[in-house]
Protein backbone atom coordinates (compact mmCIF):
# COMPACT_ATOMS: atom_id res chain seq x y z
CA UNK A 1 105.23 -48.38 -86.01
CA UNK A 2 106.24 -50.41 -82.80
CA UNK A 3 102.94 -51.34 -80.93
CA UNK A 4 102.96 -52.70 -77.12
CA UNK A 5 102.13 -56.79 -76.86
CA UNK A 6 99.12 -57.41 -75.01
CA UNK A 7 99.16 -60.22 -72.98
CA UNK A 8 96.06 -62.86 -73.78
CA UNK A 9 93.52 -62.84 -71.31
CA UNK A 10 92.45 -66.17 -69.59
CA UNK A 11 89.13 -67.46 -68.46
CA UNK A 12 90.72 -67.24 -64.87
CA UNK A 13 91.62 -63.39 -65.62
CA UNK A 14 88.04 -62.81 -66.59
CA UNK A 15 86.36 -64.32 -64.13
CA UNK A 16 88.90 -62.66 -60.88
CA UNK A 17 87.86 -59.10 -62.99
CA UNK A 18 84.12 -59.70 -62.86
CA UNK A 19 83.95 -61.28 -59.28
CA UNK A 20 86.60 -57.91 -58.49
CA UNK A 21 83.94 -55.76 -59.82
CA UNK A 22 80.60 -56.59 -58.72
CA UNK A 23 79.30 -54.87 -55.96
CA UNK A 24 75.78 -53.85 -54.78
CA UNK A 25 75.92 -50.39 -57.24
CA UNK A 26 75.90 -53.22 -60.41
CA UNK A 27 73.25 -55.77 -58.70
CA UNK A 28 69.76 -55.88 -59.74
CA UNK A 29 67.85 -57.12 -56.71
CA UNK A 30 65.48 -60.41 -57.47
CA UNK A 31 62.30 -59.07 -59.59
CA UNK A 32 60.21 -60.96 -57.17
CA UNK A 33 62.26 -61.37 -53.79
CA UNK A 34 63.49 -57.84 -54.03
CA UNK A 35 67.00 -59.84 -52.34
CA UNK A 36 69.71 -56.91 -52.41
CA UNK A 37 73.87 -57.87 -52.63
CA UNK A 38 75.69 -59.08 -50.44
CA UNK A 39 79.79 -59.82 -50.18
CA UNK A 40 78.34 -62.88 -48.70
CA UNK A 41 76.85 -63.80 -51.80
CA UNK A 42 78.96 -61.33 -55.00
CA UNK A 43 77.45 -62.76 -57.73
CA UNK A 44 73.73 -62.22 -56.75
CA UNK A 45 71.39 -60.45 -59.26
CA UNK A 46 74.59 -59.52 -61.89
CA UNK A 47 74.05 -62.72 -64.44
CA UNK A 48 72.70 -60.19 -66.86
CA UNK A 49 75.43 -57.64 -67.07
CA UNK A 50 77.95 -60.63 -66.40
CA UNK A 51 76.88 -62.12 -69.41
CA UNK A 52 76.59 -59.25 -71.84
CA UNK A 53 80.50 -58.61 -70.45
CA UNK A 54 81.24 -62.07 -71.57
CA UNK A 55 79.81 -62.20 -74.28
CA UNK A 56 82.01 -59.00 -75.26
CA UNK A 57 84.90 -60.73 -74.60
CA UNK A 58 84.63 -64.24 -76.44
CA UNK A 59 81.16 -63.81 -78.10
CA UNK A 60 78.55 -66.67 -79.05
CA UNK A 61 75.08 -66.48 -77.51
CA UNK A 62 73.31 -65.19 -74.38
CA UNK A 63 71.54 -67.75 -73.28
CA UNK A 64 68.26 -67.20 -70.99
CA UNK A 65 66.31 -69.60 -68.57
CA UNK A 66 63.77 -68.82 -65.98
CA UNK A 67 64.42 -69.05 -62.49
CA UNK A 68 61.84 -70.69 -59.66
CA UNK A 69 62.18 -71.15 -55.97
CA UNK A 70 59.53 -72.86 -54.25
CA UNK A 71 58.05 -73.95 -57.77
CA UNK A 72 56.87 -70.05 -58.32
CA UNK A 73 58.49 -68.13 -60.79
CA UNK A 74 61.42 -65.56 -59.19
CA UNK A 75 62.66 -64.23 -62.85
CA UNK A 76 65.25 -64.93 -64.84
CA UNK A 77 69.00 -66.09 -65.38
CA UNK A 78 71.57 -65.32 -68.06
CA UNK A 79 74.83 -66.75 -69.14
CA UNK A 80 76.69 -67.71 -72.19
CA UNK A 81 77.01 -70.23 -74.76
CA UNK A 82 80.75 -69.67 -76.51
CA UNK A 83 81.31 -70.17 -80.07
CA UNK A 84 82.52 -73.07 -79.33
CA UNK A 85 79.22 -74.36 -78.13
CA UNK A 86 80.46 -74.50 -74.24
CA UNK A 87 78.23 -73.06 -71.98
CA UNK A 88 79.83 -70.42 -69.70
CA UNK A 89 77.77 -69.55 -66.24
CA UNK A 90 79.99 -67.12 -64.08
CA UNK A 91 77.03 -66.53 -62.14
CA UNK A 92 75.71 -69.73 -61.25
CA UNK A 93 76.56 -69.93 -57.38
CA UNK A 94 73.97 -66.96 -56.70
CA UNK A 95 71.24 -69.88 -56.10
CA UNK A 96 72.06 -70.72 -53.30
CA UNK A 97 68.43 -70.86 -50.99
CA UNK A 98 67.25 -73.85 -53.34
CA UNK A 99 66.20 -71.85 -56.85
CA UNK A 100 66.06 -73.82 -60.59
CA UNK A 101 66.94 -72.70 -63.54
CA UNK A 102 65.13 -73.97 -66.64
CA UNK A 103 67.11 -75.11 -69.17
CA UNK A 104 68.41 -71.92 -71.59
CA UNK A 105 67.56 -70.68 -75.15
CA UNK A 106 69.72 -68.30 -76.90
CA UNK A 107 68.69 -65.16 -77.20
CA UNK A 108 69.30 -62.23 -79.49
CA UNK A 109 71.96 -59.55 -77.90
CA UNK A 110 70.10 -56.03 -78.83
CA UNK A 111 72.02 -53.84 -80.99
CA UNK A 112 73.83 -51.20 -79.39
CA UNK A 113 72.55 -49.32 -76.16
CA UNK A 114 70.75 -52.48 -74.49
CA UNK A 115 66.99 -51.09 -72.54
CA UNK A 116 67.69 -52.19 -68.82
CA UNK A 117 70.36 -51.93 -66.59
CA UNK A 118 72.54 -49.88 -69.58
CA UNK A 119 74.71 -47.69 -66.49
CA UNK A 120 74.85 -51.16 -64.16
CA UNK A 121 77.05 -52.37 -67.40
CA UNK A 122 78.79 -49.80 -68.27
CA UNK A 123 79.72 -49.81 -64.41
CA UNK A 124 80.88 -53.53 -64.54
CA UNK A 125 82.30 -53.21 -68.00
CA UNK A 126 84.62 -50.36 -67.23
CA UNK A 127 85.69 -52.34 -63.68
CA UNK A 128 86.98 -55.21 -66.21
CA UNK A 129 87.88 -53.33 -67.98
CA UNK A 130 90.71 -51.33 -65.36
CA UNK A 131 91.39 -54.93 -64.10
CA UNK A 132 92.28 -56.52 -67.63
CA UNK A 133 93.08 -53.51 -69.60
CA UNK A 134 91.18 -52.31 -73.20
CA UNK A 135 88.36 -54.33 -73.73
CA UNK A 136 86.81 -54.60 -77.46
CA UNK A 137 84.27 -51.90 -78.55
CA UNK A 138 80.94 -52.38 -77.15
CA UNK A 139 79.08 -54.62 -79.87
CA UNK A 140 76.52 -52.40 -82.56
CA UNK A 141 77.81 -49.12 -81.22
């Protein structure tokens, strides 16, 4: 049986496909601010879904810090910490009116069918997904 190569996927690819793909039906507006998307700002409120996408792609951890602007808590802020022990943030530049971000702690990915914002990734996932072609099985399903 002849299969079709695949060509490897960089972390340039992946990052075009996500930044291609978010829009304001895959943002989660701040818990606190209640900020909505903008194109002016892409990769507001998807750091969550961005990172469970990631970490579909090239594993490791989810990582998870708490966000404050003003010195009040505004929520929270995910990205990814590779096998390789690199931390990954493809959502970073959302913070842009002065927030912090606490340093991270890894974090357990849920098994399967994740509780919040499961059709907001499957959304983003699927975008990627046209944009880099078949993407691994979703992890524990």
């Amino acid at each position: 049986m002849t299969t079709t190569p695949t060509t490897p996927w960089t972390l340039l690819d992946i990052d075009r496909a996500l930044r291609a793909s978010w829009s304001a039906d895959t943002c989660c507006p701040s818990d606190i601010t209640r900020i909505g998307w903008s194109p002016d700002n892409p990769a507001w409120g998807h750091c969550d879904i961005t990172a469970l996408v990631v970490n579909d792609l090239l594993g490791g951890d989810l990582m998870l810090g708490e966000v404050f602007h003003g010195g009040e808590p505004e929520g929270h802020h995910w990205w990814n910490r590779l096998p390789s022990g690199v931390e990954l943030d493809l959502t970073r530049e959302q913070f842009v009116r002065g927030e912090t971000v606490t340093a991270g702690r890894p974090v357990e990915r849920p098994a399967g069918r994740v509780r919040r914002r499961w059709e907001e990734y499957l959304v983003l996932r699927g975008r990627v997904g046209e944009r880099l072609g078949p993407l691994p099985p979703v992890p524990g399903m």
